[in-house]
C-alpha atoms as a PDB file:
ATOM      1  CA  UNK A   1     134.025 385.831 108.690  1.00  0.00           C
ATOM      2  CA  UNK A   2     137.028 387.435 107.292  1.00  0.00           C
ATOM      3  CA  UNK A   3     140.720 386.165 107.136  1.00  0.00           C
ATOM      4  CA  UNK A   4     141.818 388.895 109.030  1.00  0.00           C
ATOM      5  CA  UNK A   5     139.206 387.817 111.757  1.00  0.00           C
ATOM      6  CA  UNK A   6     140.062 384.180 111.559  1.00  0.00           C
ATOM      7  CA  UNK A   7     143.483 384.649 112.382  1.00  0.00           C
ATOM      8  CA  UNK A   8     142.863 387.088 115.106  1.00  0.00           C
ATOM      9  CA  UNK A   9     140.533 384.322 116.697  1.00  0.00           C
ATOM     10  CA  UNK A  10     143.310 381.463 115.967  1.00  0.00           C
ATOM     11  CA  UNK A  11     145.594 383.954 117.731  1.00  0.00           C
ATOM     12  CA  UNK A  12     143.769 384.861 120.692  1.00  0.00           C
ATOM     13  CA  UNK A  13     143.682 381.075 121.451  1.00  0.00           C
ATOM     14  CA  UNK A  14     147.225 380.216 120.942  1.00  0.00           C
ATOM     15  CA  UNK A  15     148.189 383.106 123.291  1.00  0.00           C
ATOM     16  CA  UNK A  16     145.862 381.955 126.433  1.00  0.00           C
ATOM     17  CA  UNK A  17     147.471 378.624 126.405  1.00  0.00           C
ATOM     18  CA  UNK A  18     151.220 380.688 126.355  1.00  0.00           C
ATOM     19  CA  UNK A  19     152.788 380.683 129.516  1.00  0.00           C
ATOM     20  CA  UNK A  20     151.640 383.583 131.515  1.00  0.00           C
ATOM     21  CA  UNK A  21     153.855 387.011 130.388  1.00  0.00           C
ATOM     22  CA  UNK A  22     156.397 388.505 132.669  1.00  0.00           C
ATOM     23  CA  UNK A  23     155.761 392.143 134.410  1.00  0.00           C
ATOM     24  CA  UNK A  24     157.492 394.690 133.032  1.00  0.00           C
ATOM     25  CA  UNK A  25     158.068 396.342 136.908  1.00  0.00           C
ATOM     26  CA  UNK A  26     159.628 393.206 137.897  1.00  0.00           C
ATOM     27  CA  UNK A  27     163.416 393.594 137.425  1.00  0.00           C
ATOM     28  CA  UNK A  28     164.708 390.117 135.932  1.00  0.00           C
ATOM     29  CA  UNK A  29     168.123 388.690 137.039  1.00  0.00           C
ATOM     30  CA  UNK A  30     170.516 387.169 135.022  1.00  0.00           C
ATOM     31  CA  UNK A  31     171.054 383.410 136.081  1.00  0.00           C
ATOM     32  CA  UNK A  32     174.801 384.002 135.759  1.00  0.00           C
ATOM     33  CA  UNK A  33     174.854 387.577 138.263  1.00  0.00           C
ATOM     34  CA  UNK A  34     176.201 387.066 141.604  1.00  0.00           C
ATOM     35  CA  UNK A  35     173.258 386.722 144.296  1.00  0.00           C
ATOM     36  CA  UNK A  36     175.128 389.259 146.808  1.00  0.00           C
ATOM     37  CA  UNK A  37     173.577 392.554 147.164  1.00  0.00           C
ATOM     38  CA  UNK A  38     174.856 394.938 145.113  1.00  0.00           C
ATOM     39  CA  UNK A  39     176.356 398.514 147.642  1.00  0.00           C
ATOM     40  CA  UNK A  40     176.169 400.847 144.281  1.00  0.00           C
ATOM     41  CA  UNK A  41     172.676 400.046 142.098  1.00  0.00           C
ATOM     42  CA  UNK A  42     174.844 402.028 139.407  1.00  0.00           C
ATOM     43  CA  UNK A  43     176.658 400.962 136.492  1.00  0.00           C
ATOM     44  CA  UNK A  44     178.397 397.696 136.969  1.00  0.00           C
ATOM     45  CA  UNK A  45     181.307 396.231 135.795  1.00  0.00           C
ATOM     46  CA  UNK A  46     181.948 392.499 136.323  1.00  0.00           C
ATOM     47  CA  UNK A  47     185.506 391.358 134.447  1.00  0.00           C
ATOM     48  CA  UNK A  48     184.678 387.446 134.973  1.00  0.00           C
ATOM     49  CA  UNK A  49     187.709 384.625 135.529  1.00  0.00           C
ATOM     50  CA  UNK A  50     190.359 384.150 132.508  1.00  0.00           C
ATOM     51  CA  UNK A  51     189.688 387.997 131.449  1.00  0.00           C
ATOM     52  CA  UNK A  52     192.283 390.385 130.957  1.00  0.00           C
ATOM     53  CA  UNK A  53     191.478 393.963 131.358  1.00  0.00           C
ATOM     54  CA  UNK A  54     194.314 397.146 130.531  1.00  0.00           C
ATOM     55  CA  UNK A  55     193.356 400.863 130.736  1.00  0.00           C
ATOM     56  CA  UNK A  56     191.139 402.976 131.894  1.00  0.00           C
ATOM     57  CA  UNK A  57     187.813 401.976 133.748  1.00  0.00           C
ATOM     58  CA  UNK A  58     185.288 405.410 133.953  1.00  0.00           C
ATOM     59  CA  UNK A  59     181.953 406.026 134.068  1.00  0.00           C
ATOM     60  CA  UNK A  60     181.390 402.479 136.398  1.00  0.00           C
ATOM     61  CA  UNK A  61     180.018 402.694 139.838  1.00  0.00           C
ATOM     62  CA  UNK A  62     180.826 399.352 140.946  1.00  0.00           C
ATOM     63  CA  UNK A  63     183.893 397.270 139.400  1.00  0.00           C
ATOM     64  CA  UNK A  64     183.776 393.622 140.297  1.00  0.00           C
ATOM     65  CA  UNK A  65     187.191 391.803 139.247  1.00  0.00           C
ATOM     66  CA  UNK A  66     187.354 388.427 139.159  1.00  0.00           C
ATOM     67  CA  UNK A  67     189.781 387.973 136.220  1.00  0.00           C
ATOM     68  CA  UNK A  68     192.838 390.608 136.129  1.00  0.00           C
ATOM     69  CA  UNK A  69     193.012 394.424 135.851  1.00  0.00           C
ATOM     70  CA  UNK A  70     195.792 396.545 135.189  1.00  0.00           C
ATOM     71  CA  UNK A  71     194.088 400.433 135.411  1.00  0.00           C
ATOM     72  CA  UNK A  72     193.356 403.549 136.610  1.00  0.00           C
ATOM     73  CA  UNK A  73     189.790 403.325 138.445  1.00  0.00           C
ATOM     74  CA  UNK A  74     187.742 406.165 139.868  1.00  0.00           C
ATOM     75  CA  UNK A  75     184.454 404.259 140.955  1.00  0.00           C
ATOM     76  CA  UNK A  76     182.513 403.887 144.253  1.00  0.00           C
ATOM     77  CA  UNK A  77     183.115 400.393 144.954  1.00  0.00           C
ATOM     78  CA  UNK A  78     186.072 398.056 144.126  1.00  0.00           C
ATOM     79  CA  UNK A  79     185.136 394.398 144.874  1.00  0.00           C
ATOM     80  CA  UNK A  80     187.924 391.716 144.198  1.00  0.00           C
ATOM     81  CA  UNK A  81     187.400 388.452 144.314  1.00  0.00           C
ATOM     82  CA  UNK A  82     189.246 385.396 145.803  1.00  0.00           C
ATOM     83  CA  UNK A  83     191.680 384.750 142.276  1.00  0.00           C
ATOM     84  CA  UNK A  84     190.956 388.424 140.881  1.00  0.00           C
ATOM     85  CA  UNK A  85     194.138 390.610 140.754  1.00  0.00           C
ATOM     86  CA  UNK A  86     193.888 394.493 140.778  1.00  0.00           C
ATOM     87  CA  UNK A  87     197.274 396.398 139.538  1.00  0.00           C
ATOM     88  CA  UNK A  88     197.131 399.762 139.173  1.00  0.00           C
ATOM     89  CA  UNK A  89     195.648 403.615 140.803  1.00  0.00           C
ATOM     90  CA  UNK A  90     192.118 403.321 142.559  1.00  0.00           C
ATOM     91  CA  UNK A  91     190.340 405.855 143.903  1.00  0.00           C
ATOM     92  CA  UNK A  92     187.025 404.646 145.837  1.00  0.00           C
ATOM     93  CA  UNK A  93     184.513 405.309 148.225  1.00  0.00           C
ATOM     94  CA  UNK A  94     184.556 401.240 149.368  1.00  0.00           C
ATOM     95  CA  UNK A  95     186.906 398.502 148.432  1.00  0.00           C
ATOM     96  CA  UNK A  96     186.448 394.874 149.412  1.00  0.00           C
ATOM     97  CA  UNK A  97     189.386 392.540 148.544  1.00  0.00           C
ATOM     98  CA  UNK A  98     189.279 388.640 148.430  1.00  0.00           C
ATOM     99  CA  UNK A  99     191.802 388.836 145.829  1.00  0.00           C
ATOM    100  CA  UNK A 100     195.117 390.784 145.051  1.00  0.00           C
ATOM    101  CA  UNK A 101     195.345 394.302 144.870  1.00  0.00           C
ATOM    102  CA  UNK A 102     198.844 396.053 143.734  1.00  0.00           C
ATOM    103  CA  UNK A 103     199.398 399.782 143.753  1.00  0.00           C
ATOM    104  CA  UNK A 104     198.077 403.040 144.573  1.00  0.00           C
ATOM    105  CA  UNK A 105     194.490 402.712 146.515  1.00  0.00           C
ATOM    106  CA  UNK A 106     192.595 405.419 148.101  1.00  0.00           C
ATOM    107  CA  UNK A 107     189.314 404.377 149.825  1.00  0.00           C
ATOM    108  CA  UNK A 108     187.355 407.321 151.419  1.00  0.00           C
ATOM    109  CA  UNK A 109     184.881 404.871 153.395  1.00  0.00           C
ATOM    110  CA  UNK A 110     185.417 401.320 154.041  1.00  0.00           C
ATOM    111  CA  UNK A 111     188.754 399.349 152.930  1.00  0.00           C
ATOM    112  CA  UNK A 112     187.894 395.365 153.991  1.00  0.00           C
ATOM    113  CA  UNK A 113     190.858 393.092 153.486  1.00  0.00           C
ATOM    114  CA  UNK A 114     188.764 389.558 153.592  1.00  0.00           C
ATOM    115  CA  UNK A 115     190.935 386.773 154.913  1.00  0.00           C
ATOM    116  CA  UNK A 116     192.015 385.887 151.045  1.00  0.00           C
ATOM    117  CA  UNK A 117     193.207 389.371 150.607  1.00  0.00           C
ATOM    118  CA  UNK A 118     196.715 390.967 150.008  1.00  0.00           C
ATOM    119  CA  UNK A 119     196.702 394.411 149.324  1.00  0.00           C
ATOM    120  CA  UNK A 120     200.523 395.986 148.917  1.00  0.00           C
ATOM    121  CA  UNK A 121     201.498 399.167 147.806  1.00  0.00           C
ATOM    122  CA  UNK A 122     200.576 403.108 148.764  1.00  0.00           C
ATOM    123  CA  UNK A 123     197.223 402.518 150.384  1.00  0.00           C
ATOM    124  CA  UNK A 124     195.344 404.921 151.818  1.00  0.00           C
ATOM    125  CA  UNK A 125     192.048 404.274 153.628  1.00  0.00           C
ATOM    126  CA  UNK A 126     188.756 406.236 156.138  1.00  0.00           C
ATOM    127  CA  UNK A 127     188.246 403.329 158.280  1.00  0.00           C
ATOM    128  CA  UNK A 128     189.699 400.067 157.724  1.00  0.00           C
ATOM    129  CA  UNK A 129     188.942 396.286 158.590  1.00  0.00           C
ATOM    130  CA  UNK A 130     191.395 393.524 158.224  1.00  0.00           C
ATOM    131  CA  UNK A 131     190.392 389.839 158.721  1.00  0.00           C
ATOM    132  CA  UNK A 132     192.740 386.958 159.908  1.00  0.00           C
ATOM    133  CA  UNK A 133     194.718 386.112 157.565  1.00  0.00           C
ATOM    134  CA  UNK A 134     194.563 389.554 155.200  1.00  0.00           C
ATOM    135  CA  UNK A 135     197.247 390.684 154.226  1.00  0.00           C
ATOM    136  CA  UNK A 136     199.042 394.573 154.245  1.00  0.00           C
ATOM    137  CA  UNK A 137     202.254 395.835 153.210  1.00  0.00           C
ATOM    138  CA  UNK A 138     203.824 399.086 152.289  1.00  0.00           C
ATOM    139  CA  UNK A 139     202.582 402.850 152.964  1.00  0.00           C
ATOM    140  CA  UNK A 140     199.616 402.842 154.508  1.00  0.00           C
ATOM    141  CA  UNK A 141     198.125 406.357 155.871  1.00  0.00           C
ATOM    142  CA  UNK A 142     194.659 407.321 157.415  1.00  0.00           C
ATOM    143  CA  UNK A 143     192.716 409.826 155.277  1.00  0.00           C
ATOM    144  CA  UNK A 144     192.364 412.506 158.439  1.00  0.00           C
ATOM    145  CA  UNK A 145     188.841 413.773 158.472  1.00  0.00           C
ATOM    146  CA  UNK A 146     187.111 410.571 156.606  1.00  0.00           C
ATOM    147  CA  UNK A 147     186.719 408.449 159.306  1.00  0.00           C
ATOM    148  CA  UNK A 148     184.562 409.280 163.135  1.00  0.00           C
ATOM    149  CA  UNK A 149     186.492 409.370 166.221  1.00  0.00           C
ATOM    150  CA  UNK A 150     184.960 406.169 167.579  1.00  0.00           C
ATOM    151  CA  UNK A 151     186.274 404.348 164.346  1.00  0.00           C
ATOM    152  CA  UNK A 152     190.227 405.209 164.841  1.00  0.00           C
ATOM    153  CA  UNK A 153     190.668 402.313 167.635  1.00  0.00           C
ATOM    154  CA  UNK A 154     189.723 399.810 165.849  1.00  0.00           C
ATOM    155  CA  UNK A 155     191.412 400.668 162.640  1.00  0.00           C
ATOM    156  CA  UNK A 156     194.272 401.247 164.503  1.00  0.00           C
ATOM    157  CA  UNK A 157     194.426 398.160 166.369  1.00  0.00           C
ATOM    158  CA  UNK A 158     193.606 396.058 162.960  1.00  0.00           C
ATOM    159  CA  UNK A 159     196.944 397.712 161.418  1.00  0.00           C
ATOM    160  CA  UNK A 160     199.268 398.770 163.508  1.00  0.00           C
ATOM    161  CA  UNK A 161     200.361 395.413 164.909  1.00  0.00           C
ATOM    162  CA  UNK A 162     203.391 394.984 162.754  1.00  0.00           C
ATOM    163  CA  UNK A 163     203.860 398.898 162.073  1.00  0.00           C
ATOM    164  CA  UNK A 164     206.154 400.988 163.906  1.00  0.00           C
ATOM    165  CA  UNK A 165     204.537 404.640 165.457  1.00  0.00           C
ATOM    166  CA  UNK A 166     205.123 407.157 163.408  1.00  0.00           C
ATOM    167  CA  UNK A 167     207.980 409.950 164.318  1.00  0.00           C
ATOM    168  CA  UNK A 168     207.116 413.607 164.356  1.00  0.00           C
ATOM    169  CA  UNK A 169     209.603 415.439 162.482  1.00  0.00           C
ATOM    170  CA  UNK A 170     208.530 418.937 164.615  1.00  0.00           C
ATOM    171  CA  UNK A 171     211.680 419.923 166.153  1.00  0.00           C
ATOM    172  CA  UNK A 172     211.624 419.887 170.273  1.00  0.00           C
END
């Protein structure tokens, strides 16, 4: 027997006593990635807790803020989280906010304002949903068109409690 044989015996016998090997078409999770279902399978962007983040955020499907961002964002989905602050321009297809979100946000779809949320600047939304104890304040328009008929009650009801109706400036 040959040396090159003898070590290809000595490892075939190490490796059947290795732990069994993982299959490749089995995605792996990081131990550290949030266990909620993901809206956007995309490119994601988590900025975690103590992390400061300035400029421009492109090319990311899903930006989860946790830390602080100051930005301009064009993504799919904004989620911030209970302590994350968002200042800046954000133009989205969904937005959830736990956190604080100051500036300009436009959400085609879904804006949720989770009971931890304060959102306050020029926000406009499709369809909204506010929980008790969210928080809005400032200019705050329907995108006409983006949202189904059946959806404009309850959107309505969730904002317009503290707003006044809006005044037609067509003359009479």
């Amino acid at each position: 027997m040959s040396q090159d044989d003898k070590t290809a015996e000595t490892t075939a016998q190490t490796l059947g006593e290795a732990a069994p090997a993982v299959t490749p078409s089995i995605p792996l999770r990081r131990s550290t990635e949030p266990t909620r279902s993901s809206r956007s399978t995309g490119a994601r962007m988590t900025v975690g807790p103590g992390i400061k983040l300035k400029g421009e955020v492109s090319d990311c499907d899903t930006l989860v803020v946790e830390g602080s961002v100051e930005a301009t964002l064009t993504s799919e989905v904004l989620e911030v989280a209970e302590g994350g602050t968002f200042s800046g321009t954000a133009t989205v297809t969904d937005a959830e906010i736990h956190g604080r979100f100051e500036g300009e946000l436009t959400v085609t779809g879904v804006l949720q304002i989770r009971s931890t949320g304060h959102v306050t600047g020029t926000i406009k939304y499709g369809r909204i949903e506010v929980e008790s104890g969210g928080e809005i304040a400032g200019t705050i328009t329907r995108e006409e068109g983006v949202v189904t008929p059946a959806a404009t009650p309850v959107a309505a009801r969730n904002v317009a409690s503290n707003i006044p109706p809006a005044r037609s400036s067509a003359a009479s």
